[in-house]
Protein backbone atom coordinates (compact mmCIF):
# COMPACT_ATOMS: atom_id res chain seq x y z
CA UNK A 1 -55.03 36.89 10.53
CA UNK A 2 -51.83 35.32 11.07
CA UNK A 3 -50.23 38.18 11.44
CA UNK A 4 -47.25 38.64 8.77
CA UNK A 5 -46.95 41.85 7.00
CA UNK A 6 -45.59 43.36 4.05
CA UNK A 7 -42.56 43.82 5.99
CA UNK A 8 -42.03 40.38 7.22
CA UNK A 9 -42.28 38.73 4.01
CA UNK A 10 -39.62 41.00 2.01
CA UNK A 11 -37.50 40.34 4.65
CA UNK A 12 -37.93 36.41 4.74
CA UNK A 13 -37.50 37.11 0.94
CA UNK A 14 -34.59 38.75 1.22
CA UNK A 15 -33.05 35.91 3.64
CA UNK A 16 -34.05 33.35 1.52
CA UNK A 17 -32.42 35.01 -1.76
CA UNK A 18 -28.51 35.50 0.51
CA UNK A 19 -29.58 32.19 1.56
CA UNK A 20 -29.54 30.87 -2.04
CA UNK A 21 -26.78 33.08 -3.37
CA UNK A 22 -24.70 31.79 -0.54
CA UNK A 23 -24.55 28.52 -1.39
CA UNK A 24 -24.26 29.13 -5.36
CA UNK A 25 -20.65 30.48 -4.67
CA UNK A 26 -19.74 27.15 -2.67
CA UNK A 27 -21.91 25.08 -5.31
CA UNK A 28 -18.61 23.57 -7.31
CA UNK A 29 -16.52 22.85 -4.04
CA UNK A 30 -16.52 19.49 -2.49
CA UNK A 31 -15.61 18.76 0.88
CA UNK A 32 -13.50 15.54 1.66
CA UNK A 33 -15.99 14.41 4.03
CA UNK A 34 -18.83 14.90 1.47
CA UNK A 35 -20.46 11.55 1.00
CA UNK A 36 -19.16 9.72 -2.18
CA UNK A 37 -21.09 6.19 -1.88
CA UNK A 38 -21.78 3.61 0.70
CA UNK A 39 -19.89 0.19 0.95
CA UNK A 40 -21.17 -3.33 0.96
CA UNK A 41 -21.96 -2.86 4.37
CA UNK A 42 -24.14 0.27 4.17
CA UNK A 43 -21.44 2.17 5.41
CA UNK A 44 -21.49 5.66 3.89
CA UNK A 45 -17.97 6.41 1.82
CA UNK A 46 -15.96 9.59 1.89
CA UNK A 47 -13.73 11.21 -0.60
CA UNK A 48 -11.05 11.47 2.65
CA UNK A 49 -11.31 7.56 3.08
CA UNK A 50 -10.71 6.80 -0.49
CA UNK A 51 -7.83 9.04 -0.81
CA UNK A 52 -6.30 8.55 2.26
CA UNK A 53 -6.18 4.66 1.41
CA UNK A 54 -4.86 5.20 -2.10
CA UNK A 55 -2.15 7.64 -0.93
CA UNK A 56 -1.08 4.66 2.15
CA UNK A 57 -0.99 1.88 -0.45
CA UNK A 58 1.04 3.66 -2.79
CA UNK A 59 3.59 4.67 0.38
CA UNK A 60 3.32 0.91 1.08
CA UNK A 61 3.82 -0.11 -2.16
CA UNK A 62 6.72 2.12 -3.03
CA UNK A 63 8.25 1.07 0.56
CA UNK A 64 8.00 -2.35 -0.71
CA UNK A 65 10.03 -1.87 -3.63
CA UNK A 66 12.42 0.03 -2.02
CA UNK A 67 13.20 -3.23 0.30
CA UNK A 68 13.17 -5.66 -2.44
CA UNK A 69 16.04 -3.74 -4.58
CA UNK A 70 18.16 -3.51 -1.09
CA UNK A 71 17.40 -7.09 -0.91
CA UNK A 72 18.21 -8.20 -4.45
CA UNK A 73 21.39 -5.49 -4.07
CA UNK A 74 22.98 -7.23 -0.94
CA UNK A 75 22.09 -10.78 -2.57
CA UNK A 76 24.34 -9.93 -5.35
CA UNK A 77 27.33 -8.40 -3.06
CA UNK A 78 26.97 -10.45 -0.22
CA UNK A 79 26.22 -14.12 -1.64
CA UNK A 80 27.54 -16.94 -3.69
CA UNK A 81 26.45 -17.78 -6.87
CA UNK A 82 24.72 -20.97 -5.35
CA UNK A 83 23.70 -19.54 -2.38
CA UNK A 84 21.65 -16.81 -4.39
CA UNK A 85 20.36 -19.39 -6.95
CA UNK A 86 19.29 -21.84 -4.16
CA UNK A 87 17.24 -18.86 -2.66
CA UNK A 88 15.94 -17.74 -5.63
CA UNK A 89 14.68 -21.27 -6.73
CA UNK A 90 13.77 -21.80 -2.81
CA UNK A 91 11.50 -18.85 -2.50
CA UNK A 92 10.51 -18.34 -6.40
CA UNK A 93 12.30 -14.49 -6.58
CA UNK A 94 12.75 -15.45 -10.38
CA UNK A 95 9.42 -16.38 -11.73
CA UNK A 96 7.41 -16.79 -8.52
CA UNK A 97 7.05 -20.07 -8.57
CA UNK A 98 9.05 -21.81 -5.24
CA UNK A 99 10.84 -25.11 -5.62
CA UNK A 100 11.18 -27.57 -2.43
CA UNK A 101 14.76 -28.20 -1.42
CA UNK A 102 14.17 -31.86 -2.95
CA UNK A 103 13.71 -30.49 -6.18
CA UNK A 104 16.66 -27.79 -5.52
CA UNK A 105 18.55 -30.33 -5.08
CA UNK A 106 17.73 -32.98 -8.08
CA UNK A 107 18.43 -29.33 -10.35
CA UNK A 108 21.91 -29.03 -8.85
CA UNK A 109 22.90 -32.25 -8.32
CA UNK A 110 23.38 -32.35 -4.43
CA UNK A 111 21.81 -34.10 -1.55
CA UNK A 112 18.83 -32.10 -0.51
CA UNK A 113 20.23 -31.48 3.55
CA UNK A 114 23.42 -30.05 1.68
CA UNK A 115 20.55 -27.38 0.02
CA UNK A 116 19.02 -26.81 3.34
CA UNK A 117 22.82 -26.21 4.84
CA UNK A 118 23.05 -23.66 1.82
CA UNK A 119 19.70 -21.79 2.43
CA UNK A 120 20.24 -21.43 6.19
CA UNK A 121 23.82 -20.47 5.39
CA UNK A 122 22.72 -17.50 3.07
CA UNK A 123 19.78 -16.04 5.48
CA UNK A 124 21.82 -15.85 7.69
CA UNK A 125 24.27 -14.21 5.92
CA UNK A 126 21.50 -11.52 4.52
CA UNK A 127 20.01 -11.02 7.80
CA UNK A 128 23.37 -9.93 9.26
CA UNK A 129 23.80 -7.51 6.59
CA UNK A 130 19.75 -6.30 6.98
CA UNK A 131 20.03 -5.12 10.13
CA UNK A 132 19.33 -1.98 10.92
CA UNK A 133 22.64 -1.10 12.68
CA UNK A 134 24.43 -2.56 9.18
CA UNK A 135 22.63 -0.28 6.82
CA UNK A 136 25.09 2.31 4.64
């Protein structure tokens, strides 16, 4: 005989049946380092990787607007008209498309060293006023 009784097996039962009413509670949670998916490595996928990602882009992403107004906002009180349209033709802040300083210049009707004078001129300018020990 292999020796379990009447006993024994209502108690197994029993452990078995708090086993599986144990986990119905906890049935609808999810963990954030319950697997999700694997990635085109094989590498299994977490819910924490995803949203921890998602939740750095978007501070990156809102970061990077953040600098681009103060940028636009001190090229508007800091520069000349020309100064701020040679960098914004220079480095394509308009329409994203960036013009050489030969074709700067053939727009404005200047020698293309007197557009490289300019754009040096008007970095500098905004980096002085970037600085960290400048900000208001």
């Amino acid at each position: 005989m292999t020796g379990i009784n009447q006993s024994q097996t209502e108690q197994i039962a029993n452990e078995i049946l708090m086993q599986i009413r144990s986990t119905k509670k906890i049935q609808n949670e999810v963990s954030l380092h319950d697997p999700i998916g694997v990635d085109r490595e094989g590498n299994e996928i977490t819910l924490i990787d995803v949203i921890g990602n998602e939740s750095e882009s978007v501070i990156e992403e809102v970061e990077l607007k953040m600098q681009v107004k103060r940028l636009y906002n001190k090229m508007k009180a800091v520069l000349k008209k020309r100064e701020k349209t040679v960098l914004e033709l220079r480095y394509g802040l308009l329409n994203g498309t960036s013009k050489t300083q030969r074709e700067i210049a053939g727009m404005l009707g200047i020698s293309r060293s007197y557009v490289s004078r300019i754009e040096k001129k008007a970095i500098k300018k905004l980096s002085r006023e970037l600085k960290p020990d400048s900000c208001q």
